[in-house]
PDB file of N, CA and C in Angstrom:
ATOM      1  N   UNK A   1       0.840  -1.190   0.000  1.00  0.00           N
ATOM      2  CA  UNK A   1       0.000   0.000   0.000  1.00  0.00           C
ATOM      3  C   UNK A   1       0.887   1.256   0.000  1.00  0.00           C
ATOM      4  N   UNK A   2       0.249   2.331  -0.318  1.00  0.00           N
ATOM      5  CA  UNK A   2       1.501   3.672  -0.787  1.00  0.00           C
ATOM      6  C   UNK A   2       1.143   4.430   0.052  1.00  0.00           C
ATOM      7  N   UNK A   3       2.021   5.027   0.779  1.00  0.00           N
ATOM      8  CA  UNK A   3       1.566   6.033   2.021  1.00  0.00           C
ATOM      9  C   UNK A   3       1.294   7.097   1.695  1.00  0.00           C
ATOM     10  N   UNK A   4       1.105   8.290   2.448  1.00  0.00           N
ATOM     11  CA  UNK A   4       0.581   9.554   1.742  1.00  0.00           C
ATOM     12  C   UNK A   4       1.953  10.412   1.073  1.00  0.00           C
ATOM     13  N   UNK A   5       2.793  10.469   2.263  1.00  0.00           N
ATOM     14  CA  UNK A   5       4.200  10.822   1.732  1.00  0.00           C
ATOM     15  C   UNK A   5       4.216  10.361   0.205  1.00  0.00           C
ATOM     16  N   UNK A   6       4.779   9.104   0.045  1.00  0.00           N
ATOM     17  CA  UNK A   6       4.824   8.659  -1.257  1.00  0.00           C
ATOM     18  C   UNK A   6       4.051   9.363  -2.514  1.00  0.00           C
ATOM     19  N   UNK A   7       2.631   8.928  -2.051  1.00  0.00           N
ATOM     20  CA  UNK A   7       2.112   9.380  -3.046  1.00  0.00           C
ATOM     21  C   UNK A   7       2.009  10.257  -3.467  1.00  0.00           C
ATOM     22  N   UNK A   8       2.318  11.793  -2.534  1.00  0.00           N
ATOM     23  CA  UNK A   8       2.156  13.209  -2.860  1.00  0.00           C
ATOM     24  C   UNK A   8       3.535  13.362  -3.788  1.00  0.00           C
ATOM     25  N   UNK A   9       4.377  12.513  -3.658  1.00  0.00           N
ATOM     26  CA  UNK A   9       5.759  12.887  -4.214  1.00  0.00           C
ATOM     27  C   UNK A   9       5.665  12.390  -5.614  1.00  0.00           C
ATOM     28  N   UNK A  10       4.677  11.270  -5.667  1.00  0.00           N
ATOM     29  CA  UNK A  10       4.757  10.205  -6.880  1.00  0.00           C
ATOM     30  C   UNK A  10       3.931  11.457  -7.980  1.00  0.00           C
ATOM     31  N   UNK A  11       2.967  11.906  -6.814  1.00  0.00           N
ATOM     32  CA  UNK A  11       1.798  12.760  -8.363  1.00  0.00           C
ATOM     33  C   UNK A  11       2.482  14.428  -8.420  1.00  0.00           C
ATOM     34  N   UNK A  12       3.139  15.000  -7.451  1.00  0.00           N
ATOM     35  CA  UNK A  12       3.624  16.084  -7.768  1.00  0.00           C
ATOM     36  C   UNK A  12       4.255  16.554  -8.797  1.00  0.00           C
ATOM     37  N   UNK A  13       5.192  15.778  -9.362  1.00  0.00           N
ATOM     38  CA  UNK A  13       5.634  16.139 -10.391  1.00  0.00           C
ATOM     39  C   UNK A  13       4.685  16.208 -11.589  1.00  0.00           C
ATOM     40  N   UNK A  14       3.608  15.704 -11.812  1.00  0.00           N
ATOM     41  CA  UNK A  14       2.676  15.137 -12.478  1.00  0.00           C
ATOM     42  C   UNK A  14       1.914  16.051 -12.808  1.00  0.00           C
ATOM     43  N   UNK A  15       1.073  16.844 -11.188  1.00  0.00           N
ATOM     44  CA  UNK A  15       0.742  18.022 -11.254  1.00  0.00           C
ATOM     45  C   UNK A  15       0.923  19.092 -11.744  1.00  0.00           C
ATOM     46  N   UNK A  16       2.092  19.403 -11.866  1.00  0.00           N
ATOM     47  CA  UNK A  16       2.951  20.400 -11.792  1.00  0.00           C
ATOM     48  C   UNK A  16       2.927  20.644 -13.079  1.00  0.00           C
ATOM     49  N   UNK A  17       3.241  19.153 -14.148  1.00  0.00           N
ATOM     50  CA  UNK A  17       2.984  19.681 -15.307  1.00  0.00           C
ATOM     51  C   UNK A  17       1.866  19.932 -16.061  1.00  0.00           C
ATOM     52  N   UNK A  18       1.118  19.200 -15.546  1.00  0.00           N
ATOM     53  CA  UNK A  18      -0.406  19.570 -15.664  1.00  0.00           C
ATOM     54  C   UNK A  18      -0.933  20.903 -15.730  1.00  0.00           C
ATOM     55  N   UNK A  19      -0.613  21.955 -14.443  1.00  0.00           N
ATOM     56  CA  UNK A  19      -0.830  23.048 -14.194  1.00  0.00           C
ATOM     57  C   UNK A  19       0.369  24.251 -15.038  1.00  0.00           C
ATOM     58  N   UNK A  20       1.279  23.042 -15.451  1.00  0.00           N
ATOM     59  CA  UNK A  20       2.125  24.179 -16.320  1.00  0.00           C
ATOM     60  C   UNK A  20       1.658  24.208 -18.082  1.00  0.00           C
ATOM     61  N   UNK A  21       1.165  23.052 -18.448  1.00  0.00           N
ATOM     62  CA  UNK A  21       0.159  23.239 -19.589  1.00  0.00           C
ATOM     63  C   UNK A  21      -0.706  24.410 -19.988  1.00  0.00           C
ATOM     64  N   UNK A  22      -1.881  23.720 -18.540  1.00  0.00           N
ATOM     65  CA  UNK A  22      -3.116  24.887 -18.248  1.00  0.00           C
ATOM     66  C   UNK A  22      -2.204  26.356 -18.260  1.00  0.00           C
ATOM     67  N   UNK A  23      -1.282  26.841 -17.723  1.00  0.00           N
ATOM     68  CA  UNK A  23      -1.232  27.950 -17.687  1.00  0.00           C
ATOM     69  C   UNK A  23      -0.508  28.846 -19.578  1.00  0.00           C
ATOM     70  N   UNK A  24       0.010  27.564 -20.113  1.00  0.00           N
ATOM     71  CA  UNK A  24       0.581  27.769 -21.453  1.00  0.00           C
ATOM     72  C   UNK A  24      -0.805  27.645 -22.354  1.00  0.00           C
ATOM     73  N   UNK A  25      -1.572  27.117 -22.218  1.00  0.00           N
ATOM     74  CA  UNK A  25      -2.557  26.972 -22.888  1.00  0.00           C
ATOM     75  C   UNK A  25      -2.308  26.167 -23.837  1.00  0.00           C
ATOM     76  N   UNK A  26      -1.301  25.002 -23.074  1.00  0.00           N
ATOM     77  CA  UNK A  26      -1.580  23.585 -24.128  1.00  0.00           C
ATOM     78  C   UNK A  26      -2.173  22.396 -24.012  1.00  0.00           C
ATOM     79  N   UNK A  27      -3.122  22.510 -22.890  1.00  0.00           N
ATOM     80  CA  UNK A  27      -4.058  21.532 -22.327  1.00  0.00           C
ATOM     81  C   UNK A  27      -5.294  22.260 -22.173  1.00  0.00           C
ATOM     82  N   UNK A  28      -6.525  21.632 -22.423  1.00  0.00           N
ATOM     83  CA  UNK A  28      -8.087  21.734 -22.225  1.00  0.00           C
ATOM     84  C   UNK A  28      -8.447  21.812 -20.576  1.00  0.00           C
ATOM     85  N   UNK A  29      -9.422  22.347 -20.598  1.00  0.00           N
ATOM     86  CA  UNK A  29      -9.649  22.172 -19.050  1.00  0.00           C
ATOM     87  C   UNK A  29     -10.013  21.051 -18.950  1.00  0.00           C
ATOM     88  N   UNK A  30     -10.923  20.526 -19.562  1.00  0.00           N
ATOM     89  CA  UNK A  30     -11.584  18.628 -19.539  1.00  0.00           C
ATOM     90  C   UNK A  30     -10.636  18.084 -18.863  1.00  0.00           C
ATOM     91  N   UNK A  31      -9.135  18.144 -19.889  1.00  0.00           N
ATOM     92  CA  UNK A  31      -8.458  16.832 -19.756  1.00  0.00           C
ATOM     93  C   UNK A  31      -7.291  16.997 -17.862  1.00  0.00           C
ATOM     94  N   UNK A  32      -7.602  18.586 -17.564  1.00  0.00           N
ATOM     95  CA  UNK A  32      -7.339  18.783 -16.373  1.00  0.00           C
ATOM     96  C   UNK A  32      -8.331  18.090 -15.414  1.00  0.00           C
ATOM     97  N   UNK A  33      -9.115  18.522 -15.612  1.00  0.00           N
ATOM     98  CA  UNK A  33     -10.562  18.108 -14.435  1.00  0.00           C
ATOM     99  C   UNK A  33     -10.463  16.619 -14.810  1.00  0.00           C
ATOM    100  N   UNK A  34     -10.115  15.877 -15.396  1.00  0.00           N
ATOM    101  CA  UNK A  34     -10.058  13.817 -15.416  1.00  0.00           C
ATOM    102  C   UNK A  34      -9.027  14.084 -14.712  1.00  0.00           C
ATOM    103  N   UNK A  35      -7.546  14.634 -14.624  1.00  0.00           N
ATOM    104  CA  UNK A  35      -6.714  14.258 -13.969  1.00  0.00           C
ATOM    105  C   UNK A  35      -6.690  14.378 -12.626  1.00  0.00           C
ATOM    106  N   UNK A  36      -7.388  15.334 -12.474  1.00  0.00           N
ATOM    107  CA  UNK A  36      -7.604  15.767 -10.767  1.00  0.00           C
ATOM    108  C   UNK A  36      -8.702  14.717 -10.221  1.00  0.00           C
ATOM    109  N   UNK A  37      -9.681  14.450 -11.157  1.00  0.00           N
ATOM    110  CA  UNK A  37     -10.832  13.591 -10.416  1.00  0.00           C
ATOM    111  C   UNK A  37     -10.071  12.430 -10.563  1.00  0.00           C
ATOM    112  N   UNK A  38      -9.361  12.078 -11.210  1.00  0.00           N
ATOM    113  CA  UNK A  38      -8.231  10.278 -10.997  1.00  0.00           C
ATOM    114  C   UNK A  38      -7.387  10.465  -9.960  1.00  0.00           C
ATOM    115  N   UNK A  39      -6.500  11.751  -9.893  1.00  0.00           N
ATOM    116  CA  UNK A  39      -5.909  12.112  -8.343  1.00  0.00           C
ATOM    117  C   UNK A  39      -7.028  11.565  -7.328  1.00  0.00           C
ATOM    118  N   UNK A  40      -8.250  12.204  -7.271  1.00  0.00           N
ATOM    119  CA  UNK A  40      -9.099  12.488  -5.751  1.00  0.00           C
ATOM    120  C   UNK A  40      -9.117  10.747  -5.885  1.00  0.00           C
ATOM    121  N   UNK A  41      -9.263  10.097  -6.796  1.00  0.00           N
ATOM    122  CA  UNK A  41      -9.859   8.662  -6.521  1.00  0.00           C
ATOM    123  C   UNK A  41      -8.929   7.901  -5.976  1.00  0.00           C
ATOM    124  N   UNK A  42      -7.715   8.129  -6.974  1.00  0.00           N
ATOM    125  CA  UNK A  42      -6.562   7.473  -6.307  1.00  0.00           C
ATOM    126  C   UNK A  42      -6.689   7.488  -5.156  1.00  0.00           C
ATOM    127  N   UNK A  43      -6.130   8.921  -4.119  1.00  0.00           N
ATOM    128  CA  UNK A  43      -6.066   9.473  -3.051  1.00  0.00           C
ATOM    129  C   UNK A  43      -7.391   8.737  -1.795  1.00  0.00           C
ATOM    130  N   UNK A  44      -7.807   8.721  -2.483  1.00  0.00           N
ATOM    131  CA  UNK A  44      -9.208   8.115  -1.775  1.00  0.00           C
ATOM    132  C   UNK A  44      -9.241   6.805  -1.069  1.00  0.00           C
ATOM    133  N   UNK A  45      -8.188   5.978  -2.149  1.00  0.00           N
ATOM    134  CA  UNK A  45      -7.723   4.582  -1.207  1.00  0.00           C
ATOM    135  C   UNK A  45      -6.910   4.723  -0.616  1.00  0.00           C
ATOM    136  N   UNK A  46      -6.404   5.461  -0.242  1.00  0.00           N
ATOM    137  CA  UNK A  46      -5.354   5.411   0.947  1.00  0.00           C
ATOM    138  C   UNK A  46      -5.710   5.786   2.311  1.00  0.00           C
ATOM    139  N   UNK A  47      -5.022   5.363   3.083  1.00  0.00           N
ATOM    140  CA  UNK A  47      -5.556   5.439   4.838  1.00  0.00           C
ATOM    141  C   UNK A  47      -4.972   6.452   5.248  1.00  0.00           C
ATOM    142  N   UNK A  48      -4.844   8.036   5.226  1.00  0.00           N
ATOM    143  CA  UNK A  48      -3.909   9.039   4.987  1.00  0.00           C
ATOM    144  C   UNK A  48      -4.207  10.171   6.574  1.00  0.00           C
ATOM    145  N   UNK A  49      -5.053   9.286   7.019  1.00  0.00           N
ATOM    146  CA  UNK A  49      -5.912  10.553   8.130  1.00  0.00           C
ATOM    147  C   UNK A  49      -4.733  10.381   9.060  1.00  0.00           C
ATOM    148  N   UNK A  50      -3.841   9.627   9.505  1.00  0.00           N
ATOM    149  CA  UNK A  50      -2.865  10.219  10.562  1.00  0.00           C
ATOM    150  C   UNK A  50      -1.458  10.509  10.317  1.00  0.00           C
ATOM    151  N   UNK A  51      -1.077  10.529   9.089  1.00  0.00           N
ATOM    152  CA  UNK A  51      -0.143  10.898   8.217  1.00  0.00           C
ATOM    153  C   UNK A  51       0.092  12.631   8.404  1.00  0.00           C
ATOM    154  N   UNK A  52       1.197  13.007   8.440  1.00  0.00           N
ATOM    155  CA  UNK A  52       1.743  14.163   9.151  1.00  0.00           C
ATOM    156  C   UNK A  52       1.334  15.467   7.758  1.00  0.00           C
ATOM    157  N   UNK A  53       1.009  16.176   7.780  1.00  0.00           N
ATOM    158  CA  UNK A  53       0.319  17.137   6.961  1.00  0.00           C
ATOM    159  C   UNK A  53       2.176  17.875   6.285  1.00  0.00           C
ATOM    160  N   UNK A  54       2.764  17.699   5.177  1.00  0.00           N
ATOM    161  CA  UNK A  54       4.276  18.283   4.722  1.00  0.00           C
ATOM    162  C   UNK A  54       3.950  19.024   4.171  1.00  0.00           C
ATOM    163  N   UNK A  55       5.008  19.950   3.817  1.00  0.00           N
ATOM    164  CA  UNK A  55       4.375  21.388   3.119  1.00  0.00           C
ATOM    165  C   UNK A  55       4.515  21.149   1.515  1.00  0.00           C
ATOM    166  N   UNK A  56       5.392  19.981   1.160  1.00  0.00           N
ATOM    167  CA  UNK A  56       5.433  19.328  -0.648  1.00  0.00           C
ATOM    168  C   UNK A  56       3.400  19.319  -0.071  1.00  0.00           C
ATOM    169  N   UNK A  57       3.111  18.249   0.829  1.00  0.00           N
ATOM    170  CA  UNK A  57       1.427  17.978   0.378  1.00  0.00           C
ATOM    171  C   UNK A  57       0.614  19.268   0.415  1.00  0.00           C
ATOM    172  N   UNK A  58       1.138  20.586   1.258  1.00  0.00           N
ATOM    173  CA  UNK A  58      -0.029  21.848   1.107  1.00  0.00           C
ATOM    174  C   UNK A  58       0.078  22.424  -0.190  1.00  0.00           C
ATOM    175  N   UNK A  59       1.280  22.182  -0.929  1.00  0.00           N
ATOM    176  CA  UNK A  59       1.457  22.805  -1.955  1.00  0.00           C
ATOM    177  C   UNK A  59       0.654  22.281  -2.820  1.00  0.00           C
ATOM    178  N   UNK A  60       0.872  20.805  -2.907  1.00  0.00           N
ATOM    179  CA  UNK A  60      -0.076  20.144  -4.183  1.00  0.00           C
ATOM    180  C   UNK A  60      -1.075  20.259  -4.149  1.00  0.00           C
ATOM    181  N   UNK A  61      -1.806  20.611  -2.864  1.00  0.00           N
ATOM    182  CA  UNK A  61      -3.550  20.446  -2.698  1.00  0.00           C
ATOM    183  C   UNK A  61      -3.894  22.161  -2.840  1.00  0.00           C
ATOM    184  N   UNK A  62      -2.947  22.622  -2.624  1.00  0.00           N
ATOM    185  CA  UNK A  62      -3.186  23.831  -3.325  1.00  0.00           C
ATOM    186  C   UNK A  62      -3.411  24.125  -4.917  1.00  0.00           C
ATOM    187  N   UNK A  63      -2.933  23.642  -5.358  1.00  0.00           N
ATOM    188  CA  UNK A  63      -2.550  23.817  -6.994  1.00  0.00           C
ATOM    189  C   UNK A  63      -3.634  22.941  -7.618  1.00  0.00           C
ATOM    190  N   UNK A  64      -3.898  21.923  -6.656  1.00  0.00           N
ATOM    191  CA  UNK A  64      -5.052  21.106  -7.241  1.00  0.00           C
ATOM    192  C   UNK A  64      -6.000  21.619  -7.458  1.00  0.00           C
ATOM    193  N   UNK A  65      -6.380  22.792  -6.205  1.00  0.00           N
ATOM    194  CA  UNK A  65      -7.281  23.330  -5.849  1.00  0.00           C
ATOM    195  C   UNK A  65      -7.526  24.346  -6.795  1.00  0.00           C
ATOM    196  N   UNK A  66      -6.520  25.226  -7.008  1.00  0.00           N
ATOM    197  CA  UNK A  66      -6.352  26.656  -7.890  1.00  0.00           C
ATOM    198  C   UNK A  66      -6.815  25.660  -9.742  1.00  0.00           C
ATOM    199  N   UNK A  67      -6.677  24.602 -10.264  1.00  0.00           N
ATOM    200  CA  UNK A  67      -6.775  24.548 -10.894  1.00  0.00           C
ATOM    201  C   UNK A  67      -7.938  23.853 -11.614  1.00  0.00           C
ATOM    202  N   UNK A  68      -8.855  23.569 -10.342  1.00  0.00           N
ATOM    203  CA  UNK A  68     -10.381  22.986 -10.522  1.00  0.00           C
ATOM    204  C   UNK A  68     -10.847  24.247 -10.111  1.00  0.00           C
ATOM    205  N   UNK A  69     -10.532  24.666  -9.342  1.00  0.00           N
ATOM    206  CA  UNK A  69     -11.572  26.170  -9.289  1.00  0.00           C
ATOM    207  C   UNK A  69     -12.026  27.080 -10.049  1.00  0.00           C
ATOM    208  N   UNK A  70     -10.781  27.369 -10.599  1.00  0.00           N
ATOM    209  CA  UNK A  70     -10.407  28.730 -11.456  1.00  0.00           C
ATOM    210  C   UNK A  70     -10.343  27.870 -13.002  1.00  0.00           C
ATOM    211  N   UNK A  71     -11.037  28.576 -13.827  1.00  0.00           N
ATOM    212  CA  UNK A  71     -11.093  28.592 -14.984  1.00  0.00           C
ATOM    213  C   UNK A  71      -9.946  28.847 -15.936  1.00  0.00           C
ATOM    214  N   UNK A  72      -9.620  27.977 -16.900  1.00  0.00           N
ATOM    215  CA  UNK A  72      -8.336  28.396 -17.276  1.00  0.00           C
ATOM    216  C   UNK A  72      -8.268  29.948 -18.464  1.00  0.00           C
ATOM    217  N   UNK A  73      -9.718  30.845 -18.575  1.00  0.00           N
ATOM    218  CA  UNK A  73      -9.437  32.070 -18.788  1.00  0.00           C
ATOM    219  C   UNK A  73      -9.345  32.823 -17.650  1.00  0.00           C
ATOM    220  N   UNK A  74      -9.721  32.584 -16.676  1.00  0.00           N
ATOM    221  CA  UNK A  74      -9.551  32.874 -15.124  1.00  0.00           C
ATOM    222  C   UNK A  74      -7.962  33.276 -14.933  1.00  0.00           C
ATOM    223  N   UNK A  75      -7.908  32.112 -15.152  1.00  0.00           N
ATOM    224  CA  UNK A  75      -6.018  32.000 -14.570  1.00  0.00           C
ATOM    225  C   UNK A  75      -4.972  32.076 -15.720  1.00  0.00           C
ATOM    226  N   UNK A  76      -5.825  32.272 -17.287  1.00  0.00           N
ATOM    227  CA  UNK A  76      -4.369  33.193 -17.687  1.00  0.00           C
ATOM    228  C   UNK A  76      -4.650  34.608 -17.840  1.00  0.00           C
ATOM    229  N   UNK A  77      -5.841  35.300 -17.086  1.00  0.00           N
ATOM    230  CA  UNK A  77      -5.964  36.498 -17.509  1.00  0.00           C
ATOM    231  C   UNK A  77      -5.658  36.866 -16.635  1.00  0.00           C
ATOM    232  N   UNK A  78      -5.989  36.596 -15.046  1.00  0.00           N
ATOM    233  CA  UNK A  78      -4.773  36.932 -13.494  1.00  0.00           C
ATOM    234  C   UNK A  78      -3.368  36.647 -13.513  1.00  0.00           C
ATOM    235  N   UNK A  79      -2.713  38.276 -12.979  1.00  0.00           N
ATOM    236  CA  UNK A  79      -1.269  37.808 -13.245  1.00  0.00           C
ATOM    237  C   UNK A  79      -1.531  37.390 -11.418  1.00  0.00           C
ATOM    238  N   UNK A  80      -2.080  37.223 -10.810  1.00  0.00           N
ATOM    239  CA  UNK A  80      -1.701  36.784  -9.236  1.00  0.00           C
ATOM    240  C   UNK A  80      -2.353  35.406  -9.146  1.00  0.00           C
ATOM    241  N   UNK A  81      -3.037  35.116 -10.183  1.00  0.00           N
ATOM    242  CA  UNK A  81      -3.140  33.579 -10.237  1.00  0.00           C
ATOM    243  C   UNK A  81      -1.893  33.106 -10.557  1.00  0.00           C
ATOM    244  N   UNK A  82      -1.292  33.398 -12.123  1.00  0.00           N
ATOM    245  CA  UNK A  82      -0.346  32.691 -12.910  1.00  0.00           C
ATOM    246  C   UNK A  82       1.012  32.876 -11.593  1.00  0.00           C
ATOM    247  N   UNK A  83       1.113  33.925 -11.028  1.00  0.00           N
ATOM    248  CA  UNK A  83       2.582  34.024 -10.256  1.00  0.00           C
ATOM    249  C   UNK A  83       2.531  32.871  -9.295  1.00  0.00           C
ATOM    250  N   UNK A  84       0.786  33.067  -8.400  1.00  0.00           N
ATOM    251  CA  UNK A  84       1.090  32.003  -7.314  1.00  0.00           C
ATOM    252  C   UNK A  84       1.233  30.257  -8.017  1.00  0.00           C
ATOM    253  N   UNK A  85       0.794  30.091  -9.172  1.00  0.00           N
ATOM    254  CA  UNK A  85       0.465  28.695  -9.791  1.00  0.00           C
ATOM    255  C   UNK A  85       2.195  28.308  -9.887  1.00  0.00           C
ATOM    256  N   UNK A  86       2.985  29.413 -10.577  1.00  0.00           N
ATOM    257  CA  UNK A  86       4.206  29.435 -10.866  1.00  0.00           C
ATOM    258  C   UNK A  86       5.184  28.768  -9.875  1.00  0.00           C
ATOM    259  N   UNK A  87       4.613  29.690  -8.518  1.00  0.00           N
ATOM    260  CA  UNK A  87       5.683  29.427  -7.543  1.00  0.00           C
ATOM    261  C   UNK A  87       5.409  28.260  -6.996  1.00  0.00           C
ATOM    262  N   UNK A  88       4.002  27.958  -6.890  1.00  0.00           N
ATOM    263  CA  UNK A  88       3.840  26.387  -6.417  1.00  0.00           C
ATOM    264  C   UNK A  88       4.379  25.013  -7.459  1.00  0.00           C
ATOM    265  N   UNK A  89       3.939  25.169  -8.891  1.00  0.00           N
ATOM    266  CA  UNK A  89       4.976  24.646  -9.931  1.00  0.00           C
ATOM    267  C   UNK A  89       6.202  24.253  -9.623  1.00  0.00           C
ATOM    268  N   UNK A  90       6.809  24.974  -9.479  1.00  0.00           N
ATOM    269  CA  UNK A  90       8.511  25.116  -9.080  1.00  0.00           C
ATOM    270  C   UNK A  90       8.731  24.673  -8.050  1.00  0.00           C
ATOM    271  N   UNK A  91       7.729  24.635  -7.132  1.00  0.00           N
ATOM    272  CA  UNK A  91       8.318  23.931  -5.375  1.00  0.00           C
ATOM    273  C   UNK A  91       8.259  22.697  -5.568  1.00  0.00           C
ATOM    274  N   UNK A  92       6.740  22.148  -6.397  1.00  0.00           N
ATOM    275  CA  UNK A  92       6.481  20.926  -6.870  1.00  0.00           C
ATOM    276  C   UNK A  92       7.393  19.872  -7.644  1.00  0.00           C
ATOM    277  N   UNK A  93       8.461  20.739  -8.424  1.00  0.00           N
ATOM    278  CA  UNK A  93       9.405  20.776  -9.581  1.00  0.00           C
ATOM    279  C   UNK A  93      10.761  20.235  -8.754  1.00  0.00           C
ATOM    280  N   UNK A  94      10.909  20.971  -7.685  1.00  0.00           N
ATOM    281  CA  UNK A  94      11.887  20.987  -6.509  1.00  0.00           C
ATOM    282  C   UNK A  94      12.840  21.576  -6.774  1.00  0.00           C
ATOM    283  N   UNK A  95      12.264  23.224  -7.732  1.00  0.00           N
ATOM    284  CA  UNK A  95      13.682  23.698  -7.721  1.00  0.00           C
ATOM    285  C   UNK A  95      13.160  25.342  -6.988  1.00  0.00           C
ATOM    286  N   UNK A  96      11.643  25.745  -7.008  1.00  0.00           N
ATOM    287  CA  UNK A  96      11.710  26.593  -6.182  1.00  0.00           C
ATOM    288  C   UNK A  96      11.388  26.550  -4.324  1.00  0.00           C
ATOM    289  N   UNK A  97      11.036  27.522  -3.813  1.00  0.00           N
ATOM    290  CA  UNK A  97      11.012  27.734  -2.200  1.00  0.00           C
ATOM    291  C   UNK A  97       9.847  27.810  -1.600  1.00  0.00           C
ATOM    292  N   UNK A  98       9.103  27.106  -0.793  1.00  0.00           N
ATOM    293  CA  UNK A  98       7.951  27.104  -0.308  1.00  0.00           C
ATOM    294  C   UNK A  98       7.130  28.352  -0.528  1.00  0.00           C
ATOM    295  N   UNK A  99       6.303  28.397  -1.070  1.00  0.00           N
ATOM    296  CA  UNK A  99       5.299  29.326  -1.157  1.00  0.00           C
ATOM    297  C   UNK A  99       4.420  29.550   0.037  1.00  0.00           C
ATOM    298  N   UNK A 100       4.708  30.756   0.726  1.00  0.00           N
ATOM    299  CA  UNK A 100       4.266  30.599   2.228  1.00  0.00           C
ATOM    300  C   UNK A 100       2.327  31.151   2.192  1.00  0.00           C
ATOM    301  N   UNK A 101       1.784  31.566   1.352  1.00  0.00           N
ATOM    302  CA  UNK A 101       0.823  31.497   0.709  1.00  0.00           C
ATOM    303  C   UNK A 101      -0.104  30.161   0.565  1.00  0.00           C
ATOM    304  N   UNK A 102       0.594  28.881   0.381  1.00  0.00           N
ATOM    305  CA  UNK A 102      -0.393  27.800   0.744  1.00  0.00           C
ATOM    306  C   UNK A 102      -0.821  27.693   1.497  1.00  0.00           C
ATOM    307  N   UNK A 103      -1.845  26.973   1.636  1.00  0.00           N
ATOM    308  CA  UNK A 103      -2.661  26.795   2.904  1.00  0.00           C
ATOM    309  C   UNK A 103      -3.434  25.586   2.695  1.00  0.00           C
ATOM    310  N   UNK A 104      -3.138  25.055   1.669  1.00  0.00           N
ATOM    311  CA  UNK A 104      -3.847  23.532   1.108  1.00  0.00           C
ATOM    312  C   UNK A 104      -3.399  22.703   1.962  1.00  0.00           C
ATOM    313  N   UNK A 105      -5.290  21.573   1.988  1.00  0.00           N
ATOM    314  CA  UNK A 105      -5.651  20.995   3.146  1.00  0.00           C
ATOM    315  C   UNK A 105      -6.156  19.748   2.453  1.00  0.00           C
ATOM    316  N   UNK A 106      -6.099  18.590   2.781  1.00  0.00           N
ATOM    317  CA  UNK A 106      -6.629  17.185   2.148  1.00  0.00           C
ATOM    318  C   UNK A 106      -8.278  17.336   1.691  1.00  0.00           C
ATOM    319  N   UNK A 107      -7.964  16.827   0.984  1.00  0.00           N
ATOM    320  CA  UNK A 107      -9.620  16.673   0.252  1.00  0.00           C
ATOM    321  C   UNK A 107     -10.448  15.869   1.807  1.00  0.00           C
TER     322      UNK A 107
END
């Protein structure tokens, strides 16, 4: 079975490019919203409720979040969407610095 650790590490990178598409405008929103609803399902079998909350996992559930919410004319016409999507990208990426702005919380 894959712990939560794991798994946030396994789909982050995953995310990341996902949300770096959406923001280039080389992905559909559709094919975003299947990936996030296959995330939540995945996520769903796992036993994750006493698993220590890391700031790699606030980031991703952030970005998950920013990118089912917000519409992708939403978020390329905000430059304070695209900056925060950016910086979470890059933490996700593991080459930028915690975005102290998250606040993402488990589904």
């Amino acid at each position: 079975m894959v712990n939560a650790q794991r798994f946030i590490h396994n789909k982050a990178n995953q995310l990341s490019h996902y949300a770096h598409a959406l923001l280039d405008g080389e992905i559909q929103d559709t094919e975003v919203d299947l990936y996030c609803w296959d995330t939540l399902e995945e996520w769903s079998q796992l036993n994750a409720k006493n698993a220590p909350l890391t700031k790699l996992e606030q980031a991703f559930w952030y970005l998950l979040h920013q990118i089912t919410f917000w519409s992708s004319t939403e978020i390329r016409t905000s430059e304070k969407l695209q900056n925060e999507m950016a910086s979470c990208i890059s933490y996700l990426q593991g080459y930028g610095r915690y975005p102290e702005f998250c606040s993402g919380i488990r589904p």
